[in-house]
Protein backbone atom coordinates (compact mmCIF):
# COMPACT_ATOMS: atom_id res chain seq x y z
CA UNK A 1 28.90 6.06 20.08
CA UNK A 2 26.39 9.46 20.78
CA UNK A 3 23.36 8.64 19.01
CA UNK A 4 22.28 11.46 16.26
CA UNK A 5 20.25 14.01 17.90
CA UNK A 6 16.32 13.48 16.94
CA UNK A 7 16.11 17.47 17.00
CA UNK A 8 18.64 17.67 13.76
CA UNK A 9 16.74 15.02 11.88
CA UNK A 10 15.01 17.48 9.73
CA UNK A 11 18.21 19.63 8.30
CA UNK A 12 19.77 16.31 7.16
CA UNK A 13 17.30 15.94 4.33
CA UNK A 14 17.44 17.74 1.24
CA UNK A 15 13.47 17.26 1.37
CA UNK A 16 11.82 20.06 1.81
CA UNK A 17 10.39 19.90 5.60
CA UNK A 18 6.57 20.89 4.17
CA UNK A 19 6.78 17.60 2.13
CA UNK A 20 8.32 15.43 5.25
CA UNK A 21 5.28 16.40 7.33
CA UNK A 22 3.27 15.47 4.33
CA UNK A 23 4.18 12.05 3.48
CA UNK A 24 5.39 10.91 7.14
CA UNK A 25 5.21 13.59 10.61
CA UNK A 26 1.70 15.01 10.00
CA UNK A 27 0.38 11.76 8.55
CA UNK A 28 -2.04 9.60 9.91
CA UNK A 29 -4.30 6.16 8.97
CA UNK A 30 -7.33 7.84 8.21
CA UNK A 31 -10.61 6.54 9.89
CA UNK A 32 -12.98 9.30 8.24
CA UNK A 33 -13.26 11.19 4.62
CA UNK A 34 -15.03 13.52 3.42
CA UNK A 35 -17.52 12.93 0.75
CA UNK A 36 -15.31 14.67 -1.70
CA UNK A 37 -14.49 11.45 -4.63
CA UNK A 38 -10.86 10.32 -5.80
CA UNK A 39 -10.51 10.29 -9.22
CA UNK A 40 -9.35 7.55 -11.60
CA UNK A 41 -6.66 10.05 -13.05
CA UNK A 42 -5.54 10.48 -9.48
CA UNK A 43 -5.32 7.26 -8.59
CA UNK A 44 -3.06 6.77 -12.06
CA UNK A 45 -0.84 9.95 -10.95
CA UNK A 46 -0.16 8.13 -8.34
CA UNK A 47 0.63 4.66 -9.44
CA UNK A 48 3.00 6.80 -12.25
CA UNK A 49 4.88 8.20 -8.85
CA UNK A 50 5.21 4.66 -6.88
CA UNK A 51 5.99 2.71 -9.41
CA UNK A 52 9.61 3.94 -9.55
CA UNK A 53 10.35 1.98 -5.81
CA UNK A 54 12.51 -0.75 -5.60
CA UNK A 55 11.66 -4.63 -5.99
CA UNK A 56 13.82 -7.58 -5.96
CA UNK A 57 14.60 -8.17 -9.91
CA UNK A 58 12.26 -5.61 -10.91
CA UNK A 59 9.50 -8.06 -10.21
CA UNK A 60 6.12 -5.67 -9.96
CA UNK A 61 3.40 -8.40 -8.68
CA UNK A 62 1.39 -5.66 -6.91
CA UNK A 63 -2.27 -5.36 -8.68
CA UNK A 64 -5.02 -3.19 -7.49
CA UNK A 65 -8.53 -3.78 -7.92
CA UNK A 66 -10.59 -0.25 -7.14
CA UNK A 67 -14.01 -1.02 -5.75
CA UNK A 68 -16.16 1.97 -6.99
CA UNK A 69 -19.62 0.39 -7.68
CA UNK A 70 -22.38 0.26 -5.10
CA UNK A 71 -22.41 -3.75 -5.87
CA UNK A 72 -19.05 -4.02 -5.68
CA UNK A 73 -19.20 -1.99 -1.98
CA UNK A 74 -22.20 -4.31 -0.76
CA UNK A 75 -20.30 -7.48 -1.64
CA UNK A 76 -17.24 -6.23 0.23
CA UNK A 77 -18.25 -4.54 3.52
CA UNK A 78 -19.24 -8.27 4.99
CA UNK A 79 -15.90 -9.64 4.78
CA UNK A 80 -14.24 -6.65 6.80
CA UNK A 81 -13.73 -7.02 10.81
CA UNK A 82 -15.78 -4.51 13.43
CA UNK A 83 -15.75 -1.18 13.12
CA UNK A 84 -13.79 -1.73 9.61
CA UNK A 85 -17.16 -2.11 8.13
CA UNK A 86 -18.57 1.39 9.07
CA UNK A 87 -15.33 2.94 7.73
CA UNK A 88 -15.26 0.64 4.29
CA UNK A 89 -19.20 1.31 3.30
CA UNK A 90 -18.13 5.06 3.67
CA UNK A 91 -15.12 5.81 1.94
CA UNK A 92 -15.09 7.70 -1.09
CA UNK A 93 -12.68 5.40 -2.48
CA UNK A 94 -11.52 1.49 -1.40
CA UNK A 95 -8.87 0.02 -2.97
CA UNK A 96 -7.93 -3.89 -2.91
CA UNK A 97 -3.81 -4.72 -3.06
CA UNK A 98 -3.47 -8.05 -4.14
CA UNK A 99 -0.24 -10.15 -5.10
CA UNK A 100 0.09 -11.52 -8.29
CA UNK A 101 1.49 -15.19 -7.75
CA UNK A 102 2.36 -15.86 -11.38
CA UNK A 103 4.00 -12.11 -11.89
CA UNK A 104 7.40 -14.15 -13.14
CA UNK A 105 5.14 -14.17 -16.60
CA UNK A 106 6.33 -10.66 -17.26
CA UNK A 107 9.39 -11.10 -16.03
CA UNK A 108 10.85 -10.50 -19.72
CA UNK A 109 9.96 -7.82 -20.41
CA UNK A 110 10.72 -6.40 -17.24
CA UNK A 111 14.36 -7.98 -16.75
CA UNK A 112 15.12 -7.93 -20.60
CA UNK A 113 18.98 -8.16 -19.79
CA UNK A 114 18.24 -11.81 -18.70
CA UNK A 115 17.52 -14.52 -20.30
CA UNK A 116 14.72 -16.57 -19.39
CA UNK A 117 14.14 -14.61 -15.92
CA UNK A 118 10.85 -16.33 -15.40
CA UNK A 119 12.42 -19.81 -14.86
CA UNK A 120 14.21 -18.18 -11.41
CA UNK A 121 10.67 -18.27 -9.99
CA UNK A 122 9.81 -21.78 -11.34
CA UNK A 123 8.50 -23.35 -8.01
CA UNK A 124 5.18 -22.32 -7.01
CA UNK A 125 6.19 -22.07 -2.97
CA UNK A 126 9.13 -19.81 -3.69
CA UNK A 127 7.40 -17.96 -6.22
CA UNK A 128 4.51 -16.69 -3.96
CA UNK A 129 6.55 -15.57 -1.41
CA UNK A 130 8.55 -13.52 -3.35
CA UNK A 131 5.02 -12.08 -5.04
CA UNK A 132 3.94 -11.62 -1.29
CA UNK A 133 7.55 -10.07 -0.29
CA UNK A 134 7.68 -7.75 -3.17
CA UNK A 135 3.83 -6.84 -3.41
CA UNK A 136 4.23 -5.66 0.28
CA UNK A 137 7.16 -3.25 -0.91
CA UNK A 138 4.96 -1.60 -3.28
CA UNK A 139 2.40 -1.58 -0.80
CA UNK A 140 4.36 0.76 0.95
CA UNK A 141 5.06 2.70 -1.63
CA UNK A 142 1.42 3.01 -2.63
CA UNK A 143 0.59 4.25 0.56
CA UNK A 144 3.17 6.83 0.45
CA UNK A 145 2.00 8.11 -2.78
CA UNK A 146 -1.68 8.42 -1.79
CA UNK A 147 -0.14 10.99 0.74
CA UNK A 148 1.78 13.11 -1.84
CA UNK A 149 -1.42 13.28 -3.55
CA UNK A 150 -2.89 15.54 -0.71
CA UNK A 151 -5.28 12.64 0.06
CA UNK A 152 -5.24 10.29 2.88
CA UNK A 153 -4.58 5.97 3.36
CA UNK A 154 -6.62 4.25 5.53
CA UNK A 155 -4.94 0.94 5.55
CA UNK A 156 -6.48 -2.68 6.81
CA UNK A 157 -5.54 -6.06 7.33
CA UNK A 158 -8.47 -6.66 9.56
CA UNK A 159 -11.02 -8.44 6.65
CA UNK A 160 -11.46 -12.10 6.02
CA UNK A 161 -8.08 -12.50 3.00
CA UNK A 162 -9.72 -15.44 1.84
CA UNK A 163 -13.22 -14.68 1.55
CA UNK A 164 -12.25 -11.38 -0.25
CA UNK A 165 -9.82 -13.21 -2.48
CA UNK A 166 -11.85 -15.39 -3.43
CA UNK A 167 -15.11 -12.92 -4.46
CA UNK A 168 -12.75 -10.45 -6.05
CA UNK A 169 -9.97 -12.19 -7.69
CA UNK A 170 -11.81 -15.70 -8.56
CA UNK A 171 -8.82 -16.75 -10.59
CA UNK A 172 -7.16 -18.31 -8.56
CA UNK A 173 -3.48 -16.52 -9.16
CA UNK A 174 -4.15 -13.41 -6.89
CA UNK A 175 -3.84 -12.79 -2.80
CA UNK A 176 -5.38 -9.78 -1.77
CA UNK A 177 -3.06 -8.37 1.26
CA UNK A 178 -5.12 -5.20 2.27
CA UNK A 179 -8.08 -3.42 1.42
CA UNK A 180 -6.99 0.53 1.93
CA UNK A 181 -9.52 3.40 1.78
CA UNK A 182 -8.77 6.59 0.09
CA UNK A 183 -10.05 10.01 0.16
CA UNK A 184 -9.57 13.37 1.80
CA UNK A 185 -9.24 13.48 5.63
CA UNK A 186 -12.63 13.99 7.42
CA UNK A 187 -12.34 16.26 11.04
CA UNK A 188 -12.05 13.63 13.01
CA UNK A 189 -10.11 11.13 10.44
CA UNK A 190 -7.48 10.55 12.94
CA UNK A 191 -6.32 9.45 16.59
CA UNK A 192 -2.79 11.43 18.32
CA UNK A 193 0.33 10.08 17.02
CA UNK A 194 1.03 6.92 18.62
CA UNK A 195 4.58 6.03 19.93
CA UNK A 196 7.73 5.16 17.57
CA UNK A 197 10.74 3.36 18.44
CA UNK A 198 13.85 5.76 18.77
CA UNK A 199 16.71 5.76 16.24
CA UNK A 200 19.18 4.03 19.02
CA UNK A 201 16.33 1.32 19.62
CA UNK A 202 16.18 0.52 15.93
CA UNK A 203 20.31 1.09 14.70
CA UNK A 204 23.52 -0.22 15.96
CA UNK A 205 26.38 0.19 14.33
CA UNK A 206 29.27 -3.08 13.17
């Protein structure tokens, strides 16, 4: 079978092409911002966009803690890897995405055509991988949404999980699964595109 031609990929979707290059093509993990700041009532516009995207039973274990206080900054910036440091202390905005392990507590009133949803999720084990699985998805969407805001993601898993869990979420019922800086692109926020995998690479056909 002739694999679709990458050339058409554009006309297929009843997006308009401004907004594809915006949230994917013309997108990029930002490395710099300006000094411009994100707003709390941003930040909520977006969360009221994202949180429309798919989970597995409706589960939403994603929660964000936003780090805006100096304190807060100084107390985070030593658990982040190399040159993730630099680019953490300077961000206008940094953002922790943590899984909720015991989200199957609202499970009622999210799922209210079940009964009892909660006790699908009764097992610890299973439980936190589906809060890992399904925080990950709105991850995803999170950073999708920061880019139809007009601002930019700067995503990173490179941080000590642990050591930031356990300072920011002392609890004892959260993961954090990336720390992500927000804010508008600075002139040299980004590297060229790096390579993608081709649509034939990726599909085949049963």
């Amino acid at each position: 079978m002739t694999a679709p031609a990458h050339r058409d990929a554009r006309t297929h979707l009843t997006l308009s092409q401004e907004a594809q290059d915006q949230l994917f093509r013309a997108a990029r993990t930002a490395n710099t911002f300006t000094d411009e700041p994100v707003s709390d009532e941003q930040v909520a516009a977006i969360y009221e966009l994202v949180k429309y995207g798919p989970t597995s039973l409706n589960q939403q274990p994603l929660r964000v803690l936003l780090v805006r206080s100096p304190e807060a900054r100084e107390r985070l910036v030593p658990h982040m890897s190399g040159s993730n440091r630099a680019k953490t202390a300077a961000a206008p905005l940094v953002a922790l995405l943590a899984a909720d392990l015991d989200f199957h507590e609202e499970l009622p009133r999210l799922v209210p055509f079940m009964d009892a949803p909660q006790e699908v999720f009764a097992e610890p084990t299973a439980r936190a991988a589906s809060a890992r699985f399904n925080a990950t998805l709105q991850i995803g969407y999170f950073i999708v949404g920061v880019r139809a805001a007009g601002l930019a993601a700067g995503p990173m898993s490179g941080f000590d999980a642990d050591a930031v869990t356990r300072a920011f979420f002392p609890d004892g019922r959260h993961q954090v699964l990336l720390v992500v800086n927000i804010g508008r692109p600075g002139p040299d926020a980004w590297k060229g595109r790096l390579p993608r995998l081709d649509y034939p690479e990726v599909f085949r056909t049963v």
